[in-house]
C-alpha atoms as a PDB file:
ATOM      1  CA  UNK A   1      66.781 177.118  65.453  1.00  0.00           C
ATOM      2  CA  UNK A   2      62.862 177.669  63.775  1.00  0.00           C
ATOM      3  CA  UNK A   3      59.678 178.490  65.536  1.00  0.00           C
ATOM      4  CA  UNK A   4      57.020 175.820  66.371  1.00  0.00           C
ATOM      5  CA  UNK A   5      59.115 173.088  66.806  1.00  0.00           C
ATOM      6  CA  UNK A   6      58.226 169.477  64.624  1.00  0.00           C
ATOM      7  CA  UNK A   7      54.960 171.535  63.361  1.00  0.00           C
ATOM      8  CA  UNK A   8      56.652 173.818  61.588  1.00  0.00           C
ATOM      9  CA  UNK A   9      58.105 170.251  59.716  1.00  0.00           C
ATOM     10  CA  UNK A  10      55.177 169.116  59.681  1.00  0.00           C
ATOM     11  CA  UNK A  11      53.268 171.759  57.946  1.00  0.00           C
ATOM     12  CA  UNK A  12      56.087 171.401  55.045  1.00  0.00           C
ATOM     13  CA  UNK A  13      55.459 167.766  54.666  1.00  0.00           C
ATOM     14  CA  UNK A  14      51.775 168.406  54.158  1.00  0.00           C
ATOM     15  CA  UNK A  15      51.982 171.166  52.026  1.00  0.00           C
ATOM     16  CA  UNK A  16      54.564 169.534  49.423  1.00  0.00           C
ATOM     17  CA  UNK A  17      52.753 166.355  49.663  1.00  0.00           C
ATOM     18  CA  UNK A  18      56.742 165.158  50.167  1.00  0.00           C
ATOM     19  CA  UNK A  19      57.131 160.762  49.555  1.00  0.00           C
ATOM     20  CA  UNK A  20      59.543 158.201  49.665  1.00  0.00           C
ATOM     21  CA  UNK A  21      60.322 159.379  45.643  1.00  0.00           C
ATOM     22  CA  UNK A  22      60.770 163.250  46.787  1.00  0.00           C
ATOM     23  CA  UNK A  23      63.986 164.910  46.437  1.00  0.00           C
ATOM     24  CA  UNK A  24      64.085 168.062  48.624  1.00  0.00           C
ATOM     25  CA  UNK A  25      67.263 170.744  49.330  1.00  0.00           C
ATOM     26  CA  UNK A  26      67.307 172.264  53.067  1.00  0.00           C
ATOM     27  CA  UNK A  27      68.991 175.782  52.748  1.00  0.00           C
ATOM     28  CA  UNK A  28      70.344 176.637  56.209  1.00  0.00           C
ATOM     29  CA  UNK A  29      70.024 173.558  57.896  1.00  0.00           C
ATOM     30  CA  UNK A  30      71.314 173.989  60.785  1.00  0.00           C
ATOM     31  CA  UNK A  31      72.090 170.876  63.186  1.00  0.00           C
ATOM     32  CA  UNK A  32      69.982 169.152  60.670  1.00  0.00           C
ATOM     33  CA  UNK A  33      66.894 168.290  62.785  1.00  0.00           C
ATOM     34  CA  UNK A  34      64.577 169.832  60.357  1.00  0.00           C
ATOM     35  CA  UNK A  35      66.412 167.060  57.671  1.00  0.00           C
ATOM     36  CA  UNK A  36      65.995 164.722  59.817  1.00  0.00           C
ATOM     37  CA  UNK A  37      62.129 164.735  60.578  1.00  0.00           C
ATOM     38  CA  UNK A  38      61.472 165.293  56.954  1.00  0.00           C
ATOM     39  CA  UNK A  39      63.551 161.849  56.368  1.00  0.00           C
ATOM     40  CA  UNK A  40      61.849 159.821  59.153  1.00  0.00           C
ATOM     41  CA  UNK A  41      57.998 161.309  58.595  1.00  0.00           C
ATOM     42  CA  UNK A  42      57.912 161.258  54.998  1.00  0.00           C
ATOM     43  CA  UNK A  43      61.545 158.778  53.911  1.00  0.00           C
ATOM     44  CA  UNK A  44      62.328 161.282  51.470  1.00  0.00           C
ATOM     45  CA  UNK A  45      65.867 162.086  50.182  1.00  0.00           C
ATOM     46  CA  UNK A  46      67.121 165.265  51.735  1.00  0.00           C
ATOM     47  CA  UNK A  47      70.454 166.938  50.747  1.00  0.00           C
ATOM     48  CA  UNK A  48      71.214 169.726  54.143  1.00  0.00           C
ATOM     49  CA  UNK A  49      73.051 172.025  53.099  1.00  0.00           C
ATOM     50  CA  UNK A  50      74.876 174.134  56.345  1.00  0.00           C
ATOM     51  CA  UNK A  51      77.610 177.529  55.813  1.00  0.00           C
ATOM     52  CA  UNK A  52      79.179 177.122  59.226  1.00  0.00           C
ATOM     53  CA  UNK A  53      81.259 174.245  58.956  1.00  0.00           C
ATOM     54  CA  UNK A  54      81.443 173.482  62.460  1.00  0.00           C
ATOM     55  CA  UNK A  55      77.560 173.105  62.535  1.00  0.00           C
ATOM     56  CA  UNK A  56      77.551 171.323  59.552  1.00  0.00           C
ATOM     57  CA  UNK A  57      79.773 168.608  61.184  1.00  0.00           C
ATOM     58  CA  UNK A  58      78.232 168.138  64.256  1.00  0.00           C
ATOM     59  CA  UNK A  59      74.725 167.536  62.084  1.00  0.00           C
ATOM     60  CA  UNK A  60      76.324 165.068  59.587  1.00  0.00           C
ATOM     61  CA  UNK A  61      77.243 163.288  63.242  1.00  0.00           C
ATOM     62  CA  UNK A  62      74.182 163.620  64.627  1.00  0.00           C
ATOM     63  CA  UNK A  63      72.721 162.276  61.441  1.00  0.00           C
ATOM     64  CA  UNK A  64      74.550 159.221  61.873  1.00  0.00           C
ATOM     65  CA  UNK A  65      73.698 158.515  65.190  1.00  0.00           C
ATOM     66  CA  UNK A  66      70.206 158.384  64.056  1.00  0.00           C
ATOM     67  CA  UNK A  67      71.077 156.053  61.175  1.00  0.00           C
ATOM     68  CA  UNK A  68      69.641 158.638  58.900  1.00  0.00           C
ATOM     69  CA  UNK A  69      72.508 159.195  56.838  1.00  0.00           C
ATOM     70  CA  UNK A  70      71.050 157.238  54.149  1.00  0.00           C
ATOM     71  CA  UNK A  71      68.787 159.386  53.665  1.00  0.00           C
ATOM     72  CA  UNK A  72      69.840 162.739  54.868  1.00  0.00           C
ATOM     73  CA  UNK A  73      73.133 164.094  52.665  1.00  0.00           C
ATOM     74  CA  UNK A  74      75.176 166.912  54.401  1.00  0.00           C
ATOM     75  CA  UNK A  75      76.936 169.604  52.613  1.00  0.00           C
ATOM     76  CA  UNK A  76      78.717 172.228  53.535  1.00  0.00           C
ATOM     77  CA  UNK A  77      78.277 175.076  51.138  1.00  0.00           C
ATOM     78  CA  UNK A  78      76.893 178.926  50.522  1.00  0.00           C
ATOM     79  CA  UNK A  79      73.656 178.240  47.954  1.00  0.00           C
ATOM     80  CA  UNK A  80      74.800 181.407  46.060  1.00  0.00           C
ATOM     81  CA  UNK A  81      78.239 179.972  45.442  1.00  0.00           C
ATOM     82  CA  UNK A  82      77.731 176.231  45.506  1.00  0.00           C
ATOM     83  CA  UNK A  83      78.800 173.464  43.490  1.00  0.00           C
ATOM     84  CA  UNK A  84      76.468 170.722  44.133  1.00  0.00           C
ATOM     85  CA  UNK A  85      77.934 168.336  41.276  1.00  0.00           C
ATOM     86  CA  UNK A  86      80.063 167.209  45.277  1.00  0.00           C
ATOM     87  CA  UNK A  87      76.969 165.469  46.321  1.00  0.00           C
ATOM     88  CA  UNK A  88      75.605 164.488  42.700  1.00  0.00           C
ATOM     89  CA  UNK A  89      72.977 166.718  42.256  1.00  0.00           C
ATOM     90  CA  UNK A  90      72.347 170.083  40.473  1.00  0.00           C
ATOM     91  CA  UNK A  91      69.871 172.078  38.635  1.00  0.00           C
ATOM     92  CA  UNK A  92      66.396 170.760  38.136  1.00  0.00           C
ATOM     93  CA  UNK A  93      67.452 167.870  40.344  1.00  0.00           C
ATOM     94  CA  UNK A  94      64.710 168.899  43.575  1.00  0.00           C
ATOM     95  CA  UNK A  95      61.340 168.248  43.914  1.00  0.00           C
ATOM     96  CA  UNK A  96      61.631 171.006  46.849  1.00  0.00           C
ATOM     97  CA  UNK A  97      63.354 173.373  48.535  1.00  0.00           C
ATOM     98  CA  UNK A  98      62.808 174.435  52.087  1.00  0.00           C
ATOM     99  CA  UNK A  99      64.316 176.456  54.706  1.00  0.00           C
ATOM    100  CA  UNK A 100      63.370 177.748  58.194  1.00  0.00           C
ATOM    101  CA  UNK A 101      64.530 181.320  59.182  1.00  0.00           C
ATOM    102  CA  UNK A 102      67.286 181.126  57.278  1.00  0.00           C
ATOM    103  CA  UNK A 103      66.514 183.339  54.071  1.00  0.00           C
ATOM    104  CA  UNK A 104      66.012 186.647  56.554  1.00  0.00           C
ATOM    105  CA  UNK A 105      69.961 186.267  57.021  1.00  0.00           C
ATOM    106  CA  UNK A 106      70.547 186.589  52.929  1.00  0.00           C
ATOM    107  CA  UNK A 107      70.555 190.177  51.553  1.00  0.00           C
ATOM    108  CA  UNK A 108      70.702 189.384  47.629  1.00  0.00           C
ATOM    109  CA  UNK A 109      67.467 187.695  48.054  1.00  0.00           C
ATOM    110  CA  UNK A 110      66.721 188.185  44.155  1.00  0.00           C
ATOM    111  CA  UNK A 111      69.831 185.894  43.545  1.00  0.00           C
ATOM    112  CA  UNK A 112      68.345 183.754  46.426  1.00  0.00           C
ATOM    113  CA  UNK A 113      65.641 182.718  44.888  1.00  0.00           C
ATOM    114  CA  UNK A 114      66.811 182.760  41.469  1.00  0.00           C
ATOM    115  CA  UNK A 115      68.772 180.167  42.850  1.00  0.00           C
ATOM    116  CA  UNK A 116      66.229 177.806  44.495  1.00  0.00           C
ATOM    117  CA  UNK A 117      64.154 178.076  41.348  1.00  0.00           C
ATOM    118  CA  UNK A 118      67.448 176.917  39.579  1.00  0.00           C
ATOM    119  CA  UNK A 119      67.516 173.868  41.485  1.00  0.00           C
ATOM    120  CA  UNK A 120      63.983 172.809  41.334  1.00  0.00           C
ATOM    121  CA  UNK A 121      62.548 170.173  38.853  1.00  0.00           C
ATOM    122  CA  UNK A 122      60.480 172.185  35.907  1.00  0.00           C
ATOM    123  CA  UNK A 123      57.002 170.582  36.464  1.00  0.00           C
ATOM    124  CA  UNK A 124      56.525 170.077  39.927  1.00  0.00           C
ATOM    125  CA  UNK A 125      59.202 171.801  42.321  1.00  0.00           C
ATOM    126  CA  UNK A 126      58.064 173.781  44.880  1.00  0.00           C
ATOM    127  CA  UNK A 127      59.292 176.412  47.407  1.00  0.00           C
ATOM    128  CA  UNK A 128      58.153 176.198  51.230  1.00  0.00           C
ATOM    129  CA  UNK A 129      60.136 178.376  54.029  1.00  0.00           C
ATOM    130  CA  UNK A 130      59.530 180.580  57.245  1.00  0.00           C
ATOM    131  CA  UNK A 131      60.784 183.906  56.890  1.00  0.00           C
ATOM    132  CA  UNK A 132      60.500 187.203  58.294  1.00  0.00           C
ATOM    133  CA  UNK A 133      58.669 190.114  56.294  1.00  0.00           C
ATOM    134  CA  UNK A 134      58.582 193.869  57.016  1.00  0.00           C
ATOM    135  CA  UNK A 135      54.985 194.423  58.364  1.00  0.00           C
ATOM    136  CA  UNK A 136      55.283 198.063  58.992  1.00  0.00           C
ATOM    137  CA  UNK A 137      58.379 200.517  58.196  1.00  0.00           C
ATOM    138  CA  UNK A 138      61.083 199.999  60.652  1.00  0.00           C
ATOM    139  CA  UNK A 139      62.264 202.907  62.511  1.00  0.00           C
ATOM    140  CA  UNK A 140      65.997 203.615  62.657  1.00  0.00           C
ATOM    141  CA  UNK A 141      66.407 201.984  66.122  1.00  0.00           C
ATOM    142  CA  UNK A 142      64.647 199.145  64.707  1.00  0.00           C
ATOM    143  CA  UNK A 143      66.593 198.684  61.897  1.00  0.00           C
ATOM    144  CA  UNK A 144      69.667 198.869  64.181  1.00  0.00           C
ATOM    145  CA  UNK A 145      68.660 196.021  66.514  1.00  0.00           C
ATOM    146  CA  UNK A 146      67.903 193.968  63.109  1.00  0.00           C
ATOM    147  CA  UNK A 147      71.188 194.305  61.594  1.00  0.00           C
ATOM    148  CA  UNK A 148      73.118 193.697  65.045  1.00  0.00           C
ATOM    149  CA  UNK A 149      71.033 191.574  66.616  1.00  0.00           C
ATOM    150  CA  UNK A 150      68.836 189.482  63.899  1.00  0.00           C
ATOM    151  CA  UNK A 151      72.284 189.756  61.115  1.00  0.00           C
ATOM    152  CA  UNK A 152      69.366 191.053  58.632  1.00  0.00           C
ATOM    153  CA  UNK A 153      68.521 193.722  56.725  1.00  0.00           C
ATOM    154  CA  UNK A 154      66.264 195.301  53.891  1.00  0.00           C
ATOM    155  CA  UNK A 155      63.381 192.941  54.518  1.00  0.00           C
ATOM    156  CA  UNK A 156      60.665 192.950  51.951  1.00  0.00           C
ATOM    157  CA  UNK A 157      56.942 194.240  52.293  1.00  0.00           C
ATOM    158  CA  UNK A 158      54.275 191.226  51.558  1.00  0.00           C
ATOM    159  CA  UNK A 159      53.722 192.911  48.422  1.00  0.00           C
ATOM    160  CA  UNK A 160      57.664 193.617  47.529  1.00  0.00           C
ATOM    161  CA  UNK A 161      58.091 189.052  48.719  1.00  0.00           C
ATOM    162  CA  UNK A 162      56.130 188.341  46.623  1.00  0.00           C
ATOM    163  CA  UNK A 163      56.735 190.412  43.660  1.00  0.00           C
ATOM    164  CA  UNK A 164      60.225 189.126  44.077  1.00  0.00           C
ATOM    165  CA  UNK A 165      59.265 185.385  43.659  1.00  0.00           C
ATOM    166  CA  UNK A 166      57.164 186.055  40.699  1.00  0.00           C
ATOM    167  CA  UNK A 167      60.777 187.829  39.287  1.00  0.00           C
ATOM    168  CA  UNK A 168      62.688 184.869  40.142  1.00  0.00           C
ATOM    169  CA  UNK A 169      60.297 182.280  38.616  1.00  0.00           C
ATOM    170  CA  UNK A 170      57.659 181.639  40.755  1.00  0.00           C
ATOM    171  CA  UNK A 171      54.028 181.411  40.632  1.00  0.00           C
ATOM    172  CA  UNK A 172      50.527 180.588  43.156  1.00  0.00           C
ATOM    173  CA  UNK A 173      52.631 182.026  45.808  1.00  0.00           C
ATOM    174  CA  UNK A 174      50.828 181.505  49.309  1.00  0.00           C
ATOM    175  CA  UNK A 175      51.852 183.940  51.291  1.00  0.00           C
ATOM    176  CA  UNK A 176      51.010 182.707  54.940  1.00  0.00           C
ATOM    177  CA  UNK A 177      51.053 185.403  57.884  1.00  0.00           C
ATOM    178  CA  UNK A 178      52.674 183.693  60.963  1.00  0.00           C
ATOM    179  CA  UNK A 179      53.036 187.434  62.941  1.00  0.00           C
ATOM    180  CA  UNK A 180      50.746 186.679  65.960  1.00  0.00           C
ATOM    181  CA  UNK A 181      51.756 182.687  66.539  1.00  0.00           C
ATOM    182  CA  UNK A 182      55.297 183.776  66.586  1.00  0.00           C
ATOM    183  CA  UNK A 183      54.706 186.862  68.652  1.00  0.00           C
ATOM    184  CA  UNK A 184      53.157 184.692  71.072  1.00  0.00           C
ATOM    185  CA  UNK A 185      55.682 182.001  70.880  1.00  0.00           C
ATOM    186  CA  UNK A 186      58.476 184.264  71.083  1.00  0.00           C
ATOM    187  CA  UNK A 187      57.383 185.675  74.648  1.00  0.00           C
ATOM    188  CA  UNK A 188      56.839 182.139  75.982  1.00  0.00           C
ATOM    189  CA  UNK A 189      60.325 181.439  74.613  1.00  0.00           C
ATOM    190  CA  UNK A 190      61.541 183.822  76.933  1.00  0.00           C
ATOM    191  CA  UNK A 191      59.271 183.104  80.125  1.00  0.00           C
ATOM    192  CA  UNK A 192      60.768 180.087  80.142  1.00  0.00           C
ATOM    193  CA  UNK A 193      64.576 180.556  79.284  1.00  0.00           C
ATOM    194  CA  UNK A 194      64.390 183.319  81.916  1.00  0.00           C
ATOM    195  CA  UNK A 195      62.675 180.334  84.345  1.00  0.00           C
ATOM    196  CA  UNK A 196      65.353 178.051  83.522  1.00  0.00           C
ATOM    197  CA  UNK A 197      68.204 180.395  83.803  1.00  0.00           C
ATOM    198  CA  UNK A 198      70.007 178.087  86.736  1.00  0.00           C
ATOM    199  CA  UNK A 199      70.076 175.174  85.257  1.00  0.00           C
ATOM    200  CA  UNK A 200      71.245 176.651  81.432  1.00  0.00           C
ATOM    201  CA  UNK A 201      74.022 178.389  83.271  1.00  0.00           C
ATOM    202  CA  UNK A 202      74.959 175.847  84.946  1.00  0.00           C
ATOM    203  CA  UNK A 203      75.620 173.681  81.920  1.00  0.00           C
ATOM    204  CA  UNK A 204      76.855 176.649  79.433  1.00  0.00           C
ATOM    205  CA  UNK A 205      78.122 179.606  82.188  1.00  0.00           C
ATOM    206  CA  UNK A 206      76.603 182.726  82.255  1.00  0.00           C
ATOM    207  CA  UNK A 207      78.042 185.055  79.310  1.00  0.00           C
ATOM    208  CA  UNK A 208      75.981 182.588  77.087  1.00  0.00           C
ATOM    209  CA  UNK A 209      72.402 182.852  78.653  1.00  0.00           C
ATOM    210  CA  UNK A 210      73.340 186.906  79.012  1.00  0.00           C
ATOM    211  CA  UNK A 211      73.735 186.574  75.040  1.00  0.00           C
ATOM    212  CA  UNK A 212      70.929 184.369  74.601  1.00  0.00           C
ATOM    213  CA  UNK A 213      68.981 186.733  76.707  1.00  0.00           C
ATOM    214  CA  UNK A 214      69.680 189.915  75.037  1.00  0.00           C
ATOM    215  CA  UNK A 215      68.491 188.066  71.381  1.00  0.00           C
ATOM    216  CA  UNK A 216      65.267 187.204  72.568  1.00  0.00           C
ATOM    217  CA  UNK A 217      64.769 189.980  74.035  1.00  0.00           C
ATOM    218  CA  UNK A 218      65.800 192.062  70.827  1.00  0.00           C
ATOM    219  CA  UNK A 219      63.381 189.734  69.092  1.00  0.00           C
ATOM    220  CA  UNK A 220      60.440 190.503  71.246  1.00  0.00           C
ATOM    221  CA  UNK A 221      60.721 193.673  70.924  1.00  0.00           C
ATOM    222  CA  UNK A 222      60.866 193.532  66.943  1.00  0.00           C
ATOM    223  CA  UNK A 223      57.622 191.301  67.296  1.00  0.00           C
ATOM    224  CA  UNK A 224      56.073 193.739  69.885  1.00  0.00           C
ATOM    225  CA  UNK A 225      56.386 196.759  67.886  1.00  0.00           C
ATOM    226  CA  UNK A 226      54.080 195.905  64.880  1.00  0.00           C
ATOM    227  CA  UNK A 227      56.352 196.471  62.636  1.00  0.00           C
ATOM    228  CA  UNK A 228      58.417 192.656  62.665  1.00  0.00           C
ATOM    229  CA  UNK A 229      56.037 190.184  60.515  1.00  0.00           C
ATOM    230  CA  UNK A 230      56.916 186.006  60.386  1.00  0.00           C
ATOM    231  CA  UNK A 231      55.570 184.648  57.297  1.00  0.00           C
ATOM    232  CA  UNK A 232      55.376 181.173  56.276  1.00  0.00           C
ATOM    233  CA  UNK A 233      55.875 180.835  51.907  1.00  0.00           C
ATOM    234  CA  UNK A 234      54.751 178.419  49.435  1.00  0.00           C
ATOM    235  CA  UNK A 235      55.097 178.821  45.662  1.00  0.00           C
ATOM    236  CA  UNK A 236      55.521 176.482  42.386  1.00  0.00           C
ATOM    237  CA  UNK A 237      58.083 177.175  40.068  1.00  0.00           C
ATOM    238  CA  UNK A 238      56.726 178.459  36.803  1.00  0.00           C
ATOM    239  CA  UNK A 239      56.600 175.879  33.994  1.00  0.00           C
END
């Protein structure tokens, strides 16, 4: 559900210099693999927090199974409406907060990131995600395919993302452009999902590789154009 598979991980552990003493919030988190490799590389405390609830539970499973659960904490939650007293944590209680093409899905990104700054420790929390940017204006087909398609809308200009974090409370943004590795990765995606198409329908049936099939197609295109931009974000919270 991100690009670049365990690098993409990776790269987050490296650039938050994340330990056995970190504390770190995963917006968006999916099936919690993400959580999990951040666990297991670095044995830091991770709380995942997932909106769809039937994701969420089949992660907080899956996180057993790997005898994680110790250190991984599922929660099942909207970060603009949460109440993380459930799961003993709250404001100023993170060393980080991450999240992997998850934010593109939020419109009120201003409360967004007011939000992660919220829950970030004063001195040292930082901010590390993948997220798409607007690289060039859209055109009204474009825009179309994003809202239908992608479920976004109104992405920011590099200039407008990170404007916005400096309003929410943010500071030394790095503001990483990920356009051509994702491009490319994005047509190898499909290459080989169109490559494997007998064996994926014959496990899920064929309305869900025709589904599949249209999104990354929809995505290529985006990608293609020049005017879809992937950008990879860090940024301290102000002191």
């Amino acid at each position: 559900m991100h690009y670049e598979g365990d690098d993409a991980i990776v790269a987050a552990i490296k650039a938050l210099n994340l330990a056995s003493t970190s504390e770190v919030l995963d917006i968006g988190s999916g099936f919690g693999g993400p959580a999990r490799l951040l666990a297991a590389e670095a044995e830091c405390h991770v709380v995942a927090m997932e909106l769809q609830r039937d994701i969420h539970e089949m992660a907080t499973s899956l996180t057993k199974r790997c005898r994680l659960d110790e250190l991984v904490r599922h929660s099942h939650g909207d970060i603009l409406h949460c109440d993380m007293s459930t799961i003993g944590a709250g404001p100023g209680s993170f060393d980080a907060v991450v999240s992997w093409l998850v934010f593109l899905h939020i419109s009120d990104k201003h409360s967004l990131f007011s939000k992660c700054n919220e829950m970030l420790k004063v001195k040292q929390g930082k901010l590390f995600c993948d997220d798409f940017f607007m690289l060039n204006p859209f055109t009204s087909e474009q825009e179309r395919s994003l809202k239908n398609d992608v479920y976004c809308a109104d992405l920011p200009s590099r200039e407008e993302y990170i404007q916005l974090l400096e309003d929410c409370g943010f500071h030394n943004v790095i503001f990483e452009d990920r356009t051509g590795p994702w491009t490319a990765y994005v047509n190898e995606r499909l290459k080989a999902f169109v490559a494997n198409r007998e064996r994926f329908e014959g496990i899920h049936g064929e309305s869900p590789y025709k589904h599949l099939l249209h999104f990354y197609t929809a995505i290529i295109s985006l990608f293609n154009s020049g005017s879809l931009g992937g950008v990879r974000i860090a940024a301290e919270k102000k002191p």
